[in-house]
Protein backbone atom coordinates (compact mmCIF):
# COMPACT_ATOMS: atom_id res chain seq x y z
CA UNK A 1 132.10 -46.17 -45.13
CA UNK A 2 128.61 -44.82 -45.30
CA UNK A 3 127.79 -41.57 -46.48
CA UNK A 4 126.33 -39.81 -43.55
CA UNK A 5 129.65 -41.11 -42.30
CA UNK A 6 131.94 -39.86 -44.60
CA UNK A 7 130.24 -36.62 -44.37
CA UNK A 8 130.93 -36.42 -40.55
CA UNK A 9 134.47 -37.28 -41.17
CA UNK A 10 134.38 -34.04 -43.89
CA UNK A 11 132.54 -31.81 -41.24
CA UNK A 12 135.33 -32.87 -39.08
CA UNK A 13 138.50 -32.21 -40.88
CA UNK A 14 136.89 -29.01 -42.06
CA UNK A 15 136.93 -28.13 -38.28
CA UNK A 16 140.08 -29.17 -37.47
CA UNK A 17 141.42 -27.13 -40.32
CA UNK A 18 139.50 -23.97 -39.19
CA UNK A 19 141.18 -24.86 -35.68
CA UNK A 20 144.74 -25.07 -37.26
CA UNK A 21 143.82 -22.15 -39.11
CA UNK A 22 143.05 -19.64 -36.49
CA UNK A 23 145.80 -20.43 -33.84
CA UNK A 24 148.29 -19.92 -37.12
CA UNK A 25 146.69 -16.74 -37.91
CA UNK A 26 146.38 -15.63 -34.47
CA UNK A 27 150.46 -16.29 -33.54
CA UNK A 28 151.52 -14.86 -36.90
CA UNK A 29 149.07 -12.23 -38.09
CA UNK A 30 147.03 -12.53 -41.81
CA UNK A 31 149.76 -11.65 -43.67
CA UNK A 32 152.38 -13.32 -42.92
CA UNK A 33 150.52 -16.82 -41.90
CA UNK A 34 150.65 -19.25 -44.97
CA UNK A 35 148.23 -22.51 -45.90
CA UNK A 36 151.09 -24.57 -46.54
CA UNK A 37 152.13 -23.96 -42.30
CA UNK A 38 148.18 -24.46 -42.00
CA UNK A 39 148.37 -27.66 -43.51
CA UNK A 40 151.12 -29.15 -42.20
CA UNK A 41 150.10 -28.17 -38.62
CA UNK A 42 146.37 -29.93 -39.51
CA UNK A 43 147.98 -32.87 -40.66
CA UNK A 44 146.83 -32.64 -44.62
CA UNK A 45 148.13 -31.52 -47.62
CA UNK A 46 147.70 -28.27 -49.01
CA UNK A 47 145.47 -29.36 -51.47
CA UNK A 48 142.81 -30.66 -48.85
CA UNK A 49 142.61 -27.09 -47.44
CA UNK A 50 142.34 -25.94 -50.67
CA UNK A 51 139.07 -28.50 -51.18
CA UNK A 52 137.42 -27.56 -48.01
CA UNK A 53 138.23 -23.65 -48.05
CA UNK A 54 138.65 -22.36 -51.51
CA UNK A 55 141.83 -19.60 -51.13
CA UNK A 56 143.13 -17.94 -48.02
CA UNK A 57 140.69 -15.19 -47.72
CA UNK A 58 137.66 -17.78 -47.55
CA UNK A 59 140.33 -19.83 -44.77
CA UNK A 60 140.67 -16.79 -42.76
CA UNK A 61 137.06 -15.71 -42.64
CA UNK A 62 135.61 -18.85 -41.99
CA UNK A 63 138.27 -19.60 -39.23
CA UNK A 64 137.65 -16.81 -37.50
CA UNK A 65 133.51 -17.04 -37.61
CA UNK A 66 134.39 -20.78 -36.47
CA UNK A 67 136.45 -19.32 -33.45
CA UNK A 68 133.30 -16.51 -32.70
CA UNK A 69 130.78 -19.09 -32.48
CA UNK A 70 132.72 -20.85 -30.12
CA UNK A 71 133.23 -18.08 -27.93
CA UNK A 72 130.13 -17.55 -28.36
CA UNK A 73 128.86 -21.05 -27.36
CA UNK A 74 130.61 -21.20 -24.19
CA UNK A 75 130.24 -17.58 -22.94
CA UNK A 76 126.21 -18.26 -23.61
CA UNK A 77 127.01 -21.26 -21.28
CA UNK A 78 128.06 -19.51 -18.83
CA UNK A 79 124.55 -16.66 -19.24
CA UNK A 80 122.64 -19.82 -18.92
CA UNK A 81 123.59 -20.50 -15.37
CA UNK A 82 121.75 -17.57 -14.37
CA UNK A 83 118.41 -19.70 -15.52
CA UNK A 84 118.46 -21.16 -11.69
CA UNK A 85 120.92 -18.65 -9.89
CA UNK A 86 119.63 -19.72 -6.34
CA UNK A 87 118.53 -17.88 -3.42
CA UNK A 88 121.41 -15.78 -3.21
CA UNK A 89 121.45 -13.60 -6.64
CA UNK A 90 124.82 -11.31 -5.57
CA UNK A 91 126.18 -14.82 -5.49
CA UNK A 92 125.32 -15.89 -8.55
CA UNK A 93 125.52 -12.65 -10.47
CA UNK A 94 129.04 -12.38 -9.50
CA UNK A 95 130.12 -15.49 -10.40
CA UNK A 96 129.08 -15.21 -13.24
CA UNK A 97 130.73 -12.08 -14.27
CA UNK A 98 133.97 -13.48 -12.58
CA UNK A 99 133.29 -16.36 -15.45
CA UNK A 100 132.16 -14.28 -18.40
CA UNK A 101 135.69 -11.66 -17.97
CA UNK A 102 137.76 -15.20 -17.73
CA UNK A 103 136.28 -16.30 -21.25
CA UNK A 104 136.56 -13.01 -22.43
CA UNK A 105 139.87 -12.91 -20.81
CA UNK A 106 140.55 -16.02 -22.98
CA UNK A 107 142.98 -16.75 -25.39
CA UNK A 108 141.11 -17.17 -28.24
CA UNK A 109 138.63 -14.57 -27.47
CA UNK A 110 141.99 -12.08 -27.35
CA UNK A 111 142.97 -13.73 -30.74
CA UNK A 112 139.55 -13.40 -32.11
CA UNK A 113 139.35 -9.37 -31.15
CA UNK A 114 142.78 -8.44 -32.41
CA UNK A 115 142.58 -10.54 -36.04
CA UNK A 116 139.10 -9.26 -36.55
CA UNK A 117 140.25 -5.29 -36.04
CA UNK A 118 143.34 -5.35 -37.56
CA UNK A 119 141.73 -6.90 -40.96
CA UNK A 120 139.19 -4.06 -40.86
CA UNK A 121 140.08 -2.45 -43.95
CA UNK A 122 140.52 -5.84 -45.91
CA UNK A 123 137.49 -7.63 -44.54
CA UNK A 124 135.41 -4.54 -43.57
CA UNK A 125 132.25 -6.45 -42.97
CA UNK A 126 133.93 -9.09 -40.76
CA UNK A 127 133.66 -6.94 -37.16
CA UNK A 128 130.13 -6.50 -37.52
CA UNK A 129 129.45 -10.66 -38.10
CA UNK A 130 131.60 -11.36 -35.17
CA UNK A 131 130.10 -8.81 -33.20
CA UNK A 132 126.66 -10.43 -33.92
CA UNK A 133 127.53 -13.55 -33.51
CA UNK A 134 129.40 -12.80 -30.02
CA UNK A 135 128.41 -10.04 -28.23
CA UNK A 136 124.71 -9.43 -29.32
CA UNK A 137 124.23 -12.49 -29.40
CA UNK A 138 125.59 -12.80 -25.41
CA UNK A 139 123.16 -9.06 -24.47
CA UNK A 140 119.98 -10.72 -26.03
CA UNK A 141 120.85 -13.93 -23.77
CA UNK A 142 121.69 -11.76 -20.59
CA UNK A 143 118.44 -9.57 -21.43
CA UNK A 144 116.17 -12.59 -21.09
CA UNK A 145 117.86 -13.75 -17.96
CA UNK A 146 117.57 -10.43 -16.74
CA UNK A 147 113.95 -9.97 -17.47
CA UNK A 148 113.14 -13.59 -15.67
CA UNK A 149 114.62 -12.45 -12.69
CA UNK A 150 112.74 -9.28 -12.94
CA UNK A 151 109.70 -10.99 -13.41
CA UNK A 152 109.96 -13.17 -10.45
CA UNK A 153 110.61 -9.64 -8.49
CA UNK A 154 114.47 -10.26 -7.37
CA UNK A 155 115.35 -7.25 -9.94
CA UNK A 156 113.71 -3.94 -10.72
CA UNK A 157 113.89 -3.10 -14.19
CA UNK A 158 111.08 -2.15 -16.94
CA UNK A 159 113.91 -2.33 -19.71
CA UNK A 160 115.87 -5.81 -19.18
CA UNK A 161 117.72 -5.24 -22.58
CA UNK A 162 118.82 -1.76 -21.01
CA UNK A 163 119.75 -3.55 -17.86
CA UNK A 164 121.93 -6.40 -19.66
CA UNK A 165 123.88 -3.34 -22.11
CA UNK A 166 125.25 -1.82 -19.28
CA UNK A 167 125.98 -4.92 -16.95
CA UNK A 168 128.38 -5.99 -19.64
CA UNK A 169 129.22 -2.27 -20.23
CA UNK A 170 130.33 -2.10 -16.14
CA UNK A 171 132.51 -5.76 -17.20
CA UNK A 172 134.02 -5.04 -20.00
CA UNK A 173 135.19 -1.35 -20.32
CA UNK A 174 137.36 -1.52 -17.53
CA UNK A 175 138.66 -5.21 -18.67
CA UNK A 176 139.32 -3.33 -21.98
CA UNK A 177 141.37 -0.56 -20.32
CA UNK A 178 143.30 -2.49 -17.93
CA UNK A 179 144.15 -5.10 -20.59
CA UNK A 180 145.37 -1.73 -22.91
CA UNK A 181 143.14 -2.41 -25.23
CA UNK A 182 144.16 -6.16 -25.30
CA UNK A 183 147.61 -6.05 -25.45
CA UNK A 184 148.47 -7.27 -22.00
CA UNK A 185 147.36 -10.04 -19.39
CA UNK A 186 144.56 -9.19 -17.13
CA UNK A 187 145.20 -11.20 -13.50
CA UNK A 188 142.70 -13.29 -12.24
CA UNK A 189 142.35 -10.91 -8.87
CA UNK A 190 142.59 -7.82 -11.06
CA UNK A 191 139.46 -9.66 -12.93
CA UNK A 192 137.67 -10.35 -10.01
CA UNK A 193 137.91 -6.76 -8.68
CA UNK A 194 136.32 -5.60 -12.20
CA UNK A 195 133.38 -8.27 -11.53
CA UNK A 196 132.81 -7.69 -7.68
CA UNK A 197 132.88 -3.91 -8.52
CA UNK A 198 130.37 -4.05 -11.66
CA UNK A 199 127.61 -6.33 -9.68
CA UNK A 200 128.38 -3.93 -7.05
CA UNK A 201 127.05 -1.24 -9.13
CA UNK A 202 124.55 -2.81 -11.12
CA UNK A 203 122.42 -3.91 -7.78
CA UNK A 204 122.83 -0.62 -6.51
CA UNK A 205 120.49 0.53 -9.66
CA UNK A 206 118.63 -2.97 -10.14
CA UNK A 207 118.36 -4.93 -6.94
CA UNK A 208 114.90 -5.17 -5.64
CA UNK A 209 115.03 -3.24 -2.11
């Protein structure tokens, strides 16, 4: 085996580990979640956790950046389709929200919110990484689609970061309130009302005229 091999293999099992990790800590909480169940789930022996993650506060933190960069990844995906969003912008500005409340809608993305608040007081600084990492990450990205559009004159704005804070704002405040704060199942129709509504009211104050 070569080494940049063997280092792949690492970078993999490391993954899969963080994987294992999360969806154990997401079904049964910080506390109460335990390597050895971690291991055995990933297929290793406790020790190899141990070698890749030093102790169970490094696991948890690095499992749950792991699972924020891939929300991350594939709700920045989904911003990116707005790079060529056609000739009818409606369209493709709701369909895209209808996409970006299904990932946030998501499974993990649920997990990743309720771990990450209710391990405020022991990892205080953990909210604000995931935060930056997910959803300022996901304005800036929205803000520079935003401001493209506007520049090719199919939005009116002077303040595209403005303009991409409360397009998200109109998406998820009423996702968080119907979901009760995360703690129940939003539909797919319900979702799509919150979308249709939002682009609704976002063209009414950015649409060119």
């Amino acid at each position: 085996m070569t080494g940049t091999t063997a280092a792949r293999g690492r970078i993999d099992k490391r993954q899969a580990i963080l994987d294992v990790a999360f969806t154990v800590f997401a079904r049964r909480g910080y506390d109460k979640a335990c390597v050895q169940e971690i291991a055995d789930e990933a297929g290793v022996a406790k020790p190899t956790v141990y070698n890749h993650l030093n102790d169970k506060q490094t696991l948890f933190r690095h499992a749950v950046l792991a699972a924020a960069d891939t929300v991350a990844a594939e709700t920045l995906a989904i911003v990116d389709r707005l790079r060529e969003p056609g000739d009818d912008l409606p369209v493709a500005l709701t369909t895209t929200a209808r996409a970006l409340l299904a990932e946030c809608s998501g499974a993990r993305a649920r997990s990743l919110r309720a771990l990450t608040y209710a391990q405020l007081a022991a990892f205080p600084d953990l909210a604000d990484t995931v935060l930056e990492r997910t959803s300022r990450h996901i304005a800036e990205a929205l803000a520079d689609r935003l401001a493209r559009l506007a520049l090719a004159g199919r939005l009116r704005t002077s303040d595209p970061a403005q303009a991409a804070e409360q397009l998200l704002a109109l998406l998820t405040a009423p996702l968080e309130a119907r979901s009760r704060l995360g703690t129940r199942e939003v539909s797919d129709a319900e979702q799509a009302d919150i979308a249709d509504a939002a682009v609704r009211t976002f063209l009414s104050a950015y649409g060119s005229r």
